[in-house]
Structure formats: structure tokens, C-alpha cells
Protein backbone atom coordinates (compact mmCIF):
# COMPACT_ATOMS: atom_id res chain seq x y z
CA UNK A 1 76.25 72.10 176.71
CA UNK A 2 72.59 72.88 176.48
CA UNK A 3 71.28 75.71 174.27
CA UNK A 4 67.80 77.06 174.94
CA UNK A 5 66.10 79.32 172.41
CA UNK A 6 64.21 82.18 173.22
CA UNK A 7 62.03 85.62 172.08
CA UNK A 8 64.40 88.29 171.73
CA UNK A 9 62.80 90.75 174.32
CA UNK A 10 65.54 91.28 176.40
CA UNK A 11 67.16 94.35 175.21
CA UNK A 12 70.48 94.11 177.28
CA UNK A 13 70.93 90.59 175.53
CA UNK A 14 70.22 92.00 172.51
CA UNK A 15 73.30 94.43 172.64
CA UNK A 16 75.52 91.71 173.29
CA UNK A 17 75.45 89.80 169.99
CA UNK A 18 74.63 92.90 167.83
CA UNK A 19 74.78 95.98 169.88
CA UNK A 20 78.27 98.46 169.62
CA UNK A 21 80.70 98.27 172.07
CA UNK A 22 80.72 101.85 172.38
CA UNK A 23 77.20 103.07 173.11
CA UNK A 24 77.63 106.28 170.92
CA UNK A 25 78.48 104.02 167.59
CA UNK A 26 76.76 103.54 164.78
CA UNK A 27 76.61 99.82 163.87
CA UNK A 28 74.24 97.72 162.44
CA UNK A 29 71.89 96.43 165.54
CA UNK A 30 70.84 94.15 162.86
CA UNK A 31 68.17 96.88 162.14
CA UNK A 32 69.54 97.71 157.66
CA UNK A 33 67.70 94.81 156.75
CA UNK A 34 64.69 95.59 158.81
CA UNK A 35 63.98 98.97 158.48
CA UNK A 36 63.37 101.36 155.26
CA UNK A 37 66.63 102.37 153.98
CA UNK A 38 65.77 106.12 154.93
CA UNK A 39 65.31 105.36 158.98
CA UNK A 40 68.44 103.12 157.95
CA UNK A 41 70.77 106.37 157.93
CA UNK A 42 68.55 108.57 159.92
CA UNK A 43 69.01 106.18 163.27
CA UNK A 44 72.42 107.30 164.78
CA UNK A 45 74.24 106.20 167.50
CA UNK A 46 72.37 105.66 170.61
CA UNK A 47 68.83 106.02 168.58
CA UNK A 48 69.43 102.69 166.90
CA UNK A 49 69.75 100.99 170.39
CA UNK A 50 66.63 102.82 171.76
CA UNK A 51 64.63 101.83 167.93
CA UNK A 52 65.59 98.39 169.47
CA UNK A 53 64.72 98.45 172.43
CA UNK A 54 61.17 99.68 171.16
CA UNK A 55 60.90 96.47 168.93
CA UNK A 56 62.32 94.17 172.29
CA UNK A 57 59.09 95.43 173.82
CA UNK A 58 56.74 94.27 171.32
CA UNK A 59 55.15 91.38 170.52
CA UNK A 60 56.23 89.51 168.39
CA UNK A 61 59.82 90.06 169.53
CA UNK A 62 62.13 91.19 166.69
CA UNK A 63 63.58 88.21 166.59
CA UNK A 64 65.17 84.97 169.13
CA UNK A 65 68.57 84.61 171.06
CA UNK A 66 70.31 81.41 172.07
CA UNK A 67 71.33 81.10 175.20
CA UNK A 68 74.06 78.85 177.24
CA UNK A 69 72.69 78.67 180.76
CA UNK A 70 71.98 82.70 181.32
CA UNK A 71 74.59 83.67 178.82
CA UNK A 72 73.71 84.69 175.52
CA UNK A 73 75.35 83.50 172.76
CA UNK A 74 73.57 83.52 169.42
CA UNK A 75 70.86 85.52 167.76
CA UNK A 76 68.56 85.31 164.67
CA UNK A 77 66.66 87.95 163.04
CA UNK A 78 63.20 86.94 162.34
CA UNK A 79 59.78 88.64 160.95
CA UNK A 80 57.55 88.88 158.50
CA UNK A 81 58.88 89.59 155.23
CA UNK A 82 56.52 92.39 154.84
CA UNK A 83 57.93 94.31 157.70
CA UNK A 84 61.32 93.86 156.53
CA UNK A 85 63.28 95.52 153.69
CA UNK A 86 63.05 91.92 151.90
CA UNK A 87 59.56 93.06 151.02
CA UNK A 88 61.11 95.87 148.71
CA UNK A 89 63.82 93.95 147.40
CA UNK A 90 65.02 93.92 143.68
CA UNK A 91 67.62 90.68 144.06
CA UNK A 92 65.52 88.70 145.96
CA UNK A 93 62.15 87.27 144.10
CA UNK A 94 58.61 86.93 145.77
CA UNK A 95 57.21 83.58 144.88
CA UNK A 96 53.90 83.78 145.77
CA UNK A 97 51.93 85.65 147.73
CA UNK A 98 51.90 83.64 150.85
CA UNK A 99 52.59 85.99 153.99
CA UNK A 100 55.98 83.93 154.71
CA UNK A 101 58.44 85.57 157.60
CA UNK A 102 62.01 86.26 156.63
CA UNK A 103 65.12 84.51 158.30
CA UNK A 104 67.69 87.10 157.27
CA UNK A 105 70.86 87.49 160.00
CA UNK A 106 72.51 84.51 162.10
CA UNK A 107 74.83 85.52 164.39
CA UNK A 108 76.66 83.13 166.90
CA UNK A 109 79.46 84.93 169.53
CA UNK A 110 83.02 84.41 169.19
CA UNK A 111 84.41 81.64 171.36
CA UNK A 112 81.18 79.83 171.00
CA UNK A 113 80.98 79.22 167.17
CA UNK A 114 81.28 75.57 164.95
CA UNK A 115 78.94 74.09 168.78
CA UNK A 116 76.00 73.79 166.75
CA UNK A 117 74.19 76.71 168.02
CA UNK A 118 73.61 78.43 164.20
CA UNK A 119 71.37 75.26 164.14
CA UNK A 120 69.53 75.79 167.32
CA UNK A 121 68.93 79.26 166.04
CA UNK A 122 67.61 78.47 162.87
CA UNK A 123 65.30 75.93 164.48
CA UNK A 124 64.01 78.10 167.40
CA UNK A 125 63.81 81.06 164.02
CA UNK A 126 61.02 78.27 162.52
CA UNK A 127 59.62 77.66 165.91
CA UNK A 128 59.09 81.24 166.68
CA UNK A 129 57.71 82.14 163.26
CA UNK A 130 55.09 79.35 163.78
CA UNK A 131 54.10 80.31 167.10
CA UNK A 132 53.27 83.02 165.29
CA UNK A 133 51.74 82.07 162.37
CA UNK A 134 53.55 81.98 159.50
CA UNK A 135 52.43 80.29 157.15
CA UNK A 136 56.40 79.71 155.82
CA UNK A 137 59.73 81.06 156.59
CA UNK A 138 62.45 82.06 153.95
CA UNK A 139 66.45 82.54 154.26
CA UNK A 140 68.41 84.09 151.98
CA UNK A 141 71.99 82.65 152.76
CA UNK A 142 74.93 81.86 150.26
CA UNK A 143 75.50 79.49 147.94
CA UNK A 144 79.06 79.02 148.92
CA UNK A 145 79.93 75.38 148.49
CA UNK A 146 82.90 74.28 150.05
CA UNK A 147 84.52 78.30 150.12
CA UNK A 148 84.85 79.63 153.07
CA UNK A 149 82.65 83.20 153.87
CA UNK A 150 84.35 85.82 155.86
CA UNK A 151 82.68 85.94 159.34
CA UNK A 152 81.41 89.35 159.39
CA UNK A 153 79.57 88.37 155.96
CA UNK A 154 78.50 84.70 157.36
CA UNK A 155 75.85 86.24 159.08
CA UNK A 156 73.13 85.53 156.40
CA UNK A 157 73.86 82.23 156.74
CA UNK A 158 75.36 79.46 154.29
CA UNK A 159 73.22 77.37 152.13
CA UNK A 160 73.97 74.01 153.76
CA UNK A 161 72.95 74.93 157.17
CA UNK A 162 69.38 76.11 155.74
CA UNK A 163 68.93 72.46 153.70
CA UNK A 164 70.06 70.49 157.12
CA UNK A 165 67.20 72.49 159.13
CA UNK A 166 64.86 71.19 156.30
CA UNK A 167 64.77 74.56 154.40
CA UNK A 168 64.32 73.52 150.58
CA UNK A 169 66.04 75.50 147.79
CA UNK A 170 63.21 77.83 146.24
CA UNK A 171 64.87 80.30 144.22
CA UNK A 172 67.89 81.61 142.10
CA UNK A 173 68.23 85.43 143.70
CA UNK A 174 70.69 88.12 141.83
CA UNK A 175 72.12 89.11 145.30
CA UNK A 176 75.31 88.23 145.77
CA UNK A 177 77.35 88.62 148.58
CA UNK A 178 81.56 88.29 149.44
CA UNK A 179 81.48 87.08 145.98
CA UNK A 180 79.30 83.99 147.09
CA UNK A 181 75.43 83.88 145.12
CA UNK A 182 72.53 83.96 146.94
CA UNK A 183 69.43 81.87 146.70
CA UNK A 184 66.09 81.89 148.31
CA UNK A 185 65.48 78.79 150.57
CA UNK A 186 61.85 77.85 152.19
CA UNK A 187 60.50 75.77 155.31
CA UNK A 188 57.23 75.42 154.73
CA UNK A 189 54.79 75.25 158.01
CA UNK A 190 51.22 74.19 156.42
């Protein structure tokens, strides 16, 4: 199996690993992370797909899928933190004032999890944030251990993933989510 890693501009691809199967749903589109809490609730339904769609046009791309052939099977949200929700948090800390991009959502699809491609994500995350740039990229997964993390809460990714990728452990954070503490880690690109 060969996984490729690419810019997240292609909208339809998008939808697949975080769009709603129903087209009139209101799910996540991985955009309550990235946008101000107040466009959060205002984007309904079909808006938050066409809000995406808007960013899949842009450059930088919001983020990068992972692909298996043409299929897509993994995606990673990644962007500055200042454009991102991370830049107003009160459980996560700033360390500095570097301009470092945030690594906040992994998500591989069913039937092709535990084939490595979480850690072609994160790598092609790091890639893309250079490309760009950045000057460092955080992630804000759990500390977990040895627990298991209910999938639909996996997607900030666990701890051990981050330190195999190189990530190093930067921070205690107060967030804590499915029970599991969070802490800041950093891959630093100068």
C-alpha cells in the first residue's frame, strides 16, 4: 500500500473524511476548532460545506488528505495557530511568541485505520506547514498511555504518535478530553 500526502484543495475529498452524509446536516467539517465560536453556530447545514469549500480554494489549503491510489483516506487539519481558535484558547498555553501552525484533528477512514496512515498524515501536516513557513508546528493530542480513546474523540491525536513523528513534549495544557489530559507537543522546523 502506498499513501501519498497532499493539500487539501479538493473539496469533494474533503467531504469524504469530514463532510455529513446527509448534505443538509450539521456536523463538524472539522471547521469548531478553526473558526470563532460565533461563525461556529452560525454555519448550518449546507453553509458549513460551502465555508469549506471557500477555504479548499485558498492557498494555503486548510489543511492535507492522505490518499490510497485516488481514494482518500485520511485527513489532517493544519494552519496557523493564529487563524485557528487555538489562538484564543484558555487550556492550551502559548509558549512563546513564535508564529507556530497548529496540528489539531487526525482523522483516518474506517476500514483503513491501525495501516500507518495517522503517521503519513502527521508527517505530510509538518511538510505542509514548512512549505509554508512555519517556523514550528504544535499538536495538542492526549496523554492517554496505554487507555484506549474512543474513536470519535481520537481525532486529536494520542501522545505517542506525536513523539514517534519527532514532536517533543512542550507543555502541561488544562484541556482534557474523554477523560484523557492533554499536553502541548512541538516539531520544531528552524
Amino acid at each position: 500500500m502506498t499513501i501519498t500526502v497532499r493539500p487539501a484543495s479538493a473539496v469533494e475529498d474533503v467531504r469524504t473524511l469530514v463532510g455529513p452524509k446527509s448534505p443538509t446536516a450539521t456536523v463538524c467539517w472539522c471547521l469548531s476548532h478553526r473558526v470563532p465560536a460565533k461563525l461556529d453556530k452560525e454555519l448550518r447545514g449546507p453553509a458549513r460545506g460551502a465555508y469549506v469549500a471557500e477555504l479548499c480554494r485558498r492557498e494555503p489549503a486548510p489543511g492535507v488528505l492522505a490518499y490510497e491510489g485516488d481514494e482518500p483516506v485520511g485527513w489532517a487539519a493544519v494552519a496557523p495557530r493564529s487563524e485557528s481558535a487555538y489562538a484564543r484558547s484558555r487550556t492550551i498555553p502559548h509558549l512563546d511568541d513564535l508564529p507556530v501552525w497548529s496540528l489539531w484533528c487526525v482523522r483516518v477512514r474506517p476500514g483503513h485505520r491501525k495501516q500507518g496512515i495517522s503517521h503519513a498524515l502527521i508527517a505530510g501536516a509538518v511538510d505542509f506547514a514548512r512549505v509554508h513557513g512555519a517556523p514550528a508546528v504544535e499538536a495538542y493530542p492526549v496523554d492517554n498511555g496505554d487507555a484506549r480513546v474512543d474513536v470519535t474523540m481520537a481525532y486529536v491525536g494520542m501522545r505517542r504518535n506525536f513523539e514517534r513523528a519527532g514532536f517533543v513534549h512542550a507543555a502541561d495544557t488544562t484541556s482534557v478530553l474523554a477523560g484523557h489530559p492533554r499536553v502541548l507537543m512541538r516539531f520544531d522546523l528552524r
